[in-house]
Protein backbone atom coordinates (compact mmCIF):
# COMPACT_ATOMS: atom_id res chain seq x y z
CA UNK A 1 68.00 -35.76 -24.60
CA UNK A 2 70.30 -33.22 -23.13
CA UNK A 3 74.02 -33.14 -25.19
CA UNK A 4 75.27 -31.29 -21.80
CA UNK A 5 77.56 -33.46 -19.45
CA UNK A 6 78.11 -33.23 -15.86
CA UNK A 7 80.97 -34.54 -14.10
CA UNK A 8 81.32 -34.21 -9.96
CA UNK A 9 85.06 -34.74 -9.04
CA UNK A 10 83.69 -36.71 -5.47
CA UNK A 11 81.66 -39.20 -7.36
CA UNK A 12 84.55 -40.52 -10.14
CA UNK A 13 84.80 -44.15 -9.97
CA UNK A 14 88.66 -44.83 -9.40
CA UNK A 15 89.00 -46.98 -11.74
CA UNK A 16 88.05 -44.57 -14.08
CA UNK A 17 91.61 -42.28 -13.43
CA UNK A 18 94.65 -43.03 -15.77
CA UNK A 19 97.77 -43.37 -13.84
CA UNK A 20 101.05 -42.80 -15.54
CA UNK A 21 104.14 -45.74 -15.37
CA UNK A 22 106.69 -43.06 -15.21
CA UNK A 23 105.42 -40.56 -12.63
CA UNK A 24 103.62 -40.62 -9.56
CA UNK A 25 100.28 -39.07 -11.35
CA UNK A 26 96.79 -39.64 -11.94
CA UNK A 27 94.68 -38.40 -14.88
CA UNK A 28 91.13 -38.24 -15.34
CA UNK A 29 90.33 -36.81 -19.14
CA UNK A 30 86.97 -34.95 -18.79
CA UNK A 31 86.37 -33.83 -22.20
CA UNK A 32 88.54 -34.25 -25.37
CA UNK A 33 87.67 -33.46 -28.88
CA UNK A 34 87.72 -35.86 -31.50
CA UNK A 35 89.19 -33.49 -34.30
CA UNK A 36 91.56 -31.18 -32.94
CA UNK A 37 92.59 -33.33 -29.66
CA UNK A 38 91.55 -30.15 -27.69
CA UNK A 39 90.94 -31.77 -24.25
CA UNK A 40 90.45 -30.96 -20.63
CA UNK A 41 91.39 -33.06 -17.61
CA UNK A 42 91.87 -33.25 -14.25
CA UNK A 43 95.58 -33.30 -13.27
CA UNK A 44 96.33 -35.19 -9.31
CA UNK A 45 99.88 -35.00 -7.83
CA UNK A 46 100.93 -36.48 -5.03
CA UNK A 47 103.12 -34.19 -2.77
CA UNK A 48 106.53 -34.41 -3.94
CA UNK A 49 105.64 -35.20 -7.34
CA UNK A 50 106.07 -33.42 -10.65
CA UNK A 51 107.19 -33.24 -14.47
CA UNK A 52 110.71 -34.20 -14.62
CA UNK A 53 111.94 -32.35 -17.75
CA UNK A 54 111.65 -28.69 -19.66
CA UNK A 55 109.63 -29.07 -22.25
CA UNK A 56 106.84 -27.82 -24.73
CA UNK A 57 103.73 -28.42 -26.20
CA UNK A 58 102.43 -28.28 -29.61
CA UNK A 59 99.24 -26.45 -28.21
CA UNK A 60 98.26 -23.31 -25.78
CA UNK A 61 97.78 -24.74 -22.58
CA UNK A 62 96.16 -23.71 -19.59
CA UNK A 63 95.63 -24.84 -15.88
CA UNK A 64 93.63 -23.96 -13.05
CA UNK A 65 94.12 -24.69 -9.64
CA UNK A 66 91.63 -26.49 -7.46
CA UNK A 67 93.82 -28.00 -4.38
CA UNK A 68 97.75 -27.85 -3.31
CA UNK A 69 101.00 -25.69 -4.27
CA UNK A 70 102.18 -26.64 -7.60
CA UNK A 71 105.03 -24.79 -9.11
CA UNK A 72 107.12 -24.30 -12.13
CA UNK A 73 110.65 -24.63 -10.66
CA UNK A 74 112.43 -22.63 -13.71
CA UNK A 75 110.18 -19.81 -13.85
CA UNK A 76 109.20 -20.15 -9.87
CA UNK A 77 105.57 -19.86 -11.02
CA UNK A 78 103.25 -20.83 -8.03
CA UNK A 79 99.47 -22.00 -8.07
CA UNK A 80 97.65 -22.41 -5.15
CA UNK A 81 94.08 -22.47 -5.40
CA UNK A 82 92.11 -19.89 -7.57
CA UNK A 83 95.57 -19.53 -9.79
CA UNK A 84 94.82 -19.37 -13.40
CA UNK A 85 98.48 -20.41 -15.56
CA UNK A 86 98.60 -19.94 -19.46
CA UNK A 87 101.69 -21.51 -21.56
CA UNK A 88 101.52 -20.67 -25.26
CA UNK A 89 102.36 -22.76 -28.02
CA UNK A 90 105.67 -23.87 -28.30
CA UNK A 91 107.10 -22.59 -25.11
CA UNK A 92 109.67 -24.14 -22.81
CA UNK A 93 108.40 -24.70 -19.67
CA UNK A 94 109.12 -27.07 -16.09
CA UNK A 95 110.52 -28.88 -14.41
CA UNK A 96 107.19 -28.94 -12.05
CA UNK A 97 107.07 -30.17 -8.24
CA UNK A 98 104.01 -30.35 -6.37
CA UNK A 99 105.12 -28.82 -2.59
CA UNK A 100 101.78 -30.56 -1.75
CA UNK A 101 98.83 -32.94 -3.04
CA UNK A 102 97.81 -30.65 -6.16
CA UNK A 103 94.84 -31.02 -8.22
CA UNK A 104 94.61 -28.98 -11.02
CA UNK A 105 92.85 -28.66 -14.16
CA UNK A 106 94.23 -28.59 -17.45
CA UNK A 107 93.31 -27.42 -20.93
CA UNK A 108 94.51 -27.97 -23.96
CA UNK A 109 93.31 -25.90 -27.34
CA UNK A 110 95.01 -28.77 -29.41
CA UNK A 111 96.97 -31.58 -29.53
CA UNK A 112 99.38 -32.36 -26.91
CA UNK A 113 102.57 -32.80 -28.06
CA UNK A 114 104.74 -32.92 -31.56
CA UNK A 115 106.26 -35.88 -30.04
CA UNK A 116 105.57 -38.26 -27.00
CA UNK A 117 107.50 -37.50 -24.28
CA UNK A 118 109.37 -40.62 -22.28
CA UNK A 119 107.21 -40.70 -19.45
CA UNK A 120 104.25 -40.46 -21.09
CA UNK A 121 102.36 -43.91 -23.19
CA UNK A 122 99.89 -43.97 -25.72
CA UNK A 123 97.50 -44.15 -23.23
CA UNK A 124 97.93 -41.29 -21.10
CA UNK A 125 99.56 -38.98 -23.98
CA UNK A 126 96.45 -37.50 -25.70
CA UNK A 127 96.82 -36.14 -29.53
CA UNK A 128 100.10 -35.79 -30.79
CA UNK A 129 100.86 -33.18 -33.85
CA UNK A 130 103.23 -35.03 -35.91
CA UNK A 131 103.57 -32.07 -38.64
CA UNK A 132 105.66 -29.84 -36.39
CA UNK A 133 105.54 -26.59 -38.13
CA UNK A 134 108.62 -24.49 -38.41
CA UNK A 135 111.42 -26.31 -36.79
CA UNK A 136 114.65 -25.28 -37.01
CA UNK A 137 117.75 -28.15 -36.90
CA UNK A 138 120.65 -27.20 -34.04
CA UNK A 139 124.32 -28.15 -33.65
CA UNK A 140 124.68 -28.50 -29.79
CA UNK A 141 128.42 -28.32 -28.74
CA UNK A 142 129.27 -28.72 -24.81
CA UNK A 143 132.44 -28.68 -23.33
CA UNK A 144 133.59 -30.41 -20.36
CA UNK A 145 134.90 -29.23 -17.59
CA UNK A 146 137.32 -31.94 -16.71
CA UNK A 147 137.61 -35.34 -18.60
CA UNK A 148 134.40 -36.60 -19.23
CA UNK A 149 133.57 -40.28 -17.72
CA UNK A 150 134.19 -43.30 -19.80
CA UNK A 151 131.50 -45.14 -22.33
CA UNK A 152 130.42 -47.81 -19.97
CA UNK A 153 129.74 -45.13 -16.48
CA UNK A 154 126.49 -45.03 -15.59
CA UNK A 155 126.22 -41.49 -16.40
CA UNK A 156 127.57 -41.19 -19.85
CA UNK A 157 125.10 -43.97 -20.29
CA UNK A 158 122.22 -42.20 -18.94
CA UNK A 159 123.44 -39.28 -21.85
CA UNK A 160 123.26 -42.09 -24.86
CA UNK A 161 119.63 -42.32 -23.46
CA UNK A 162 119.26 -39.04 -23.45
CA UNK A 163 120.06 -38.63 -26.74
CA UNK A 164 117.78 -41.61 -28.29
CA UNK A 165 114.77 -40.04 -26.17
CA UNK A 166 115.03 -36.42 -27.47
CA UNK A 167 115.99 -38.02 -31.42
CA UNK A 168 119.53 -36.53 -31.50
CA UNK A 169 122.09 -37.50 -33.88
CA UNK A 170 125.24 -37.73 -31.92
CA UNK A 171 128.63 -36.29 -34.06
CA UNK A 172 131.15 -38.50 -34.32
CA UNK A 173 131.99 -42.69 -35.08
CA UNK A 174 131.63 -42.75 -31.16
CA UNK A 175 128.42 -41.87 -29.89
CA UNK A 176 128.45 -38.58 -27.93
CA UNK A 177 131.92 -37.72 -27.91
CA UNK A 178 132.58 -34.96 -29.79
CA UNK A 179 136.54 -34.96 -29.04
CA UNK A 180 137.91 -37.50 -25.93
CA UNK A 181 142.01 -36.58 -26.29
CA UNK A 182 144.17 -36.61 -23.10
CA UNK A 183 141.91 -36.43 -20.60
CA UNK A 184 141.81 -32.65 -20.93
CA UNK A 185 139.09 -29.95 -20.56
CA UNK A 186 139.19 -30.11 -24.47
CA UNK A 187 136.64 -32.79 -24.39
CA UNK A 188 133.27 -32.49 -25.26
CA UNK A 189 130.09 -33.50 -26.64
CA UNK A 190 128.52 -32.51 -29.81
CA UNK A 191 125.30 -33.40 -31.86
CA UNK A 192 122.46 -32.55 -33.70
CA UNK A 193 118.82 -31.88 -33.01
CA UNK A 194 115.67 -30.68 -34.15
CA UNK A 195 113.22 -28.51 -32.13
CA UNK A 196 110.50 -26.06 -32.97
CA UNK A 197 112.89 -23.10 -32.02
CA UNK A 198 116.60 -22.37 -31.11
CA UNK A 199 115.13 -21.67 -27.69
CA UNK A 200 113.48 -24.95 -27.37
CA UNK A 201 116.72 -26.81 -28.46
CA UNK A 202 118.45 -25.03 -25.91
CA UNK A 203 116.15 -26.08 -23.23
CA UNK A 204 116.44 -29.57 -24.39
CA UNK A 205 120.20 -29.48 -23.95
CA UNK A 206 119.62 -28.37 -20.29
CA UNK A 207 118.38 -31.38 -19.57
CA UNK A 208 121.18 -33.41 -20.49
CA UNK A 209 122.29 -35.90 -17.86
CA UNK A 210 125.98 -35.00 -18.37
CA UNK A 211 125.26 -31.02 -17.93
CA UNK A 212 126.96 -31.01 -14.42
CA UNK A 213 130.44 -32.12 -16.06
CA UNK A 214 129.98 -29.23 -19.00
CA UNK A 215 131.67 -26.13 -18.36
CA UNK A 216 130.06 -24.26 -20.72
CA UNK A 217 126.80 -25.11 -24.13
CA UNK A 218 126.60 -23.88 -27.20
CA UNK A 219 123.58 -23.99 -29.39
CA UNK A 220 124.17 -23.20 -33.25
CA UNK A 221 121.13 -22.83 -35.34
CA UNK A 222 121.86 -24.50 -38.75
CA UNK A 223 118.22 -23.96 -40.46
């Protein structure tokens, strides 16, 4: 009996695709390996859709493209079909938006992620790498351009969440607020976070709902 598998993309039962809470995308895991969580899938975005945040992954990854225009917004990266993209390990990389239906296919030489990322489940997430080698602890420190909004706005609210999803440990008895004095541009944010390099860390602090009100971030390594 043959150990080789065949897969046609027409004939996949639809049932058989994971679809993701959190985004508007569909998953179908072709081949994943039961040791290293190296894996290959096929990736479908709907026009319009995308990954949300920068971020990283505790692997090399690669993707081909099959249908659609599917870019990397930070780097303005393009695939259309017959583009071949390789991320290495531990490199920043997104936000993503697919300018139409995009199917790609992705490879992973390893596990997925160090951590799983909030619009991702256990499901749809793959292997995670929990020893994260190398990581290096930050100090962020943002300053605001104007006075920032109060605890219970929607949008400093949205930064508290922030901060629980990325595991940051905010400075301060009040969470987030690194100074709040006369409603000057003296007020800030500060706290701490780990990532697996200084780059990374910054990255993470660019996606910080509250970034629009900072006039300026610093990122101070500490380890």
């Amino acid at each position: 009996m043959t150990e080789e598998i065949l897969t046609r993309i027409s004939q996949i039962d639809p049932d058989d695709w994971q679809t993701f809470d959190k985004l508007d995308l569909k998953q179908y895991v072709l081949w994943e390996h039961p040791q290293t969580g190296a894996s290959i899938a096929l990736l479908d975005f709907p026009k319009g859709s995308g990954i949300p945040t920068k971020h990283s992954h505790a692997s090399n990854q690669f993707m081909y493209c099959l249908e659609g225009r599917y870019e990397y917004t930070d780097s303005k990266l393009v695939l259309q079909p017959g583009s071949f993209y390789a991320n290495p390990k531990d490199h920043p990389h997104g936000p993503t938006l697919a300018h139409e239906r995009s199917l790609l296919i992705e490879i992973y030489d390893g596990p997925h992620y160090y951590e799983m990322p909030s619009y991702h489940t256990g499901r749809t997430i793959g292997r995670i790498d929990a020893d994260r080698p190398g990581g290096v602890r930050c100090l962020v420190i943002a300053r605001a351009k104007n006075a920032l909004p109060e605890p219970d706005d929607d949008l400093m609210k949205s930064h508290r969440m922030f901060l629980d999803r990325v595991g940051a440990e905010a400075v301060g008895t009040t969470r987030g607020i690194l100074c709040r004095g006369n409603g000057s541009s003296s007020e800030g944010i500060g706290y701490f976070l780990d990532a697996a390099t200084i780059e990374e860390a910054r990255a993470i602090a660019d996606g910080d709902p509250l970034s629009g009100k900072y006039s300026d971030i610093e990122v101070y390594r500490l380890t």
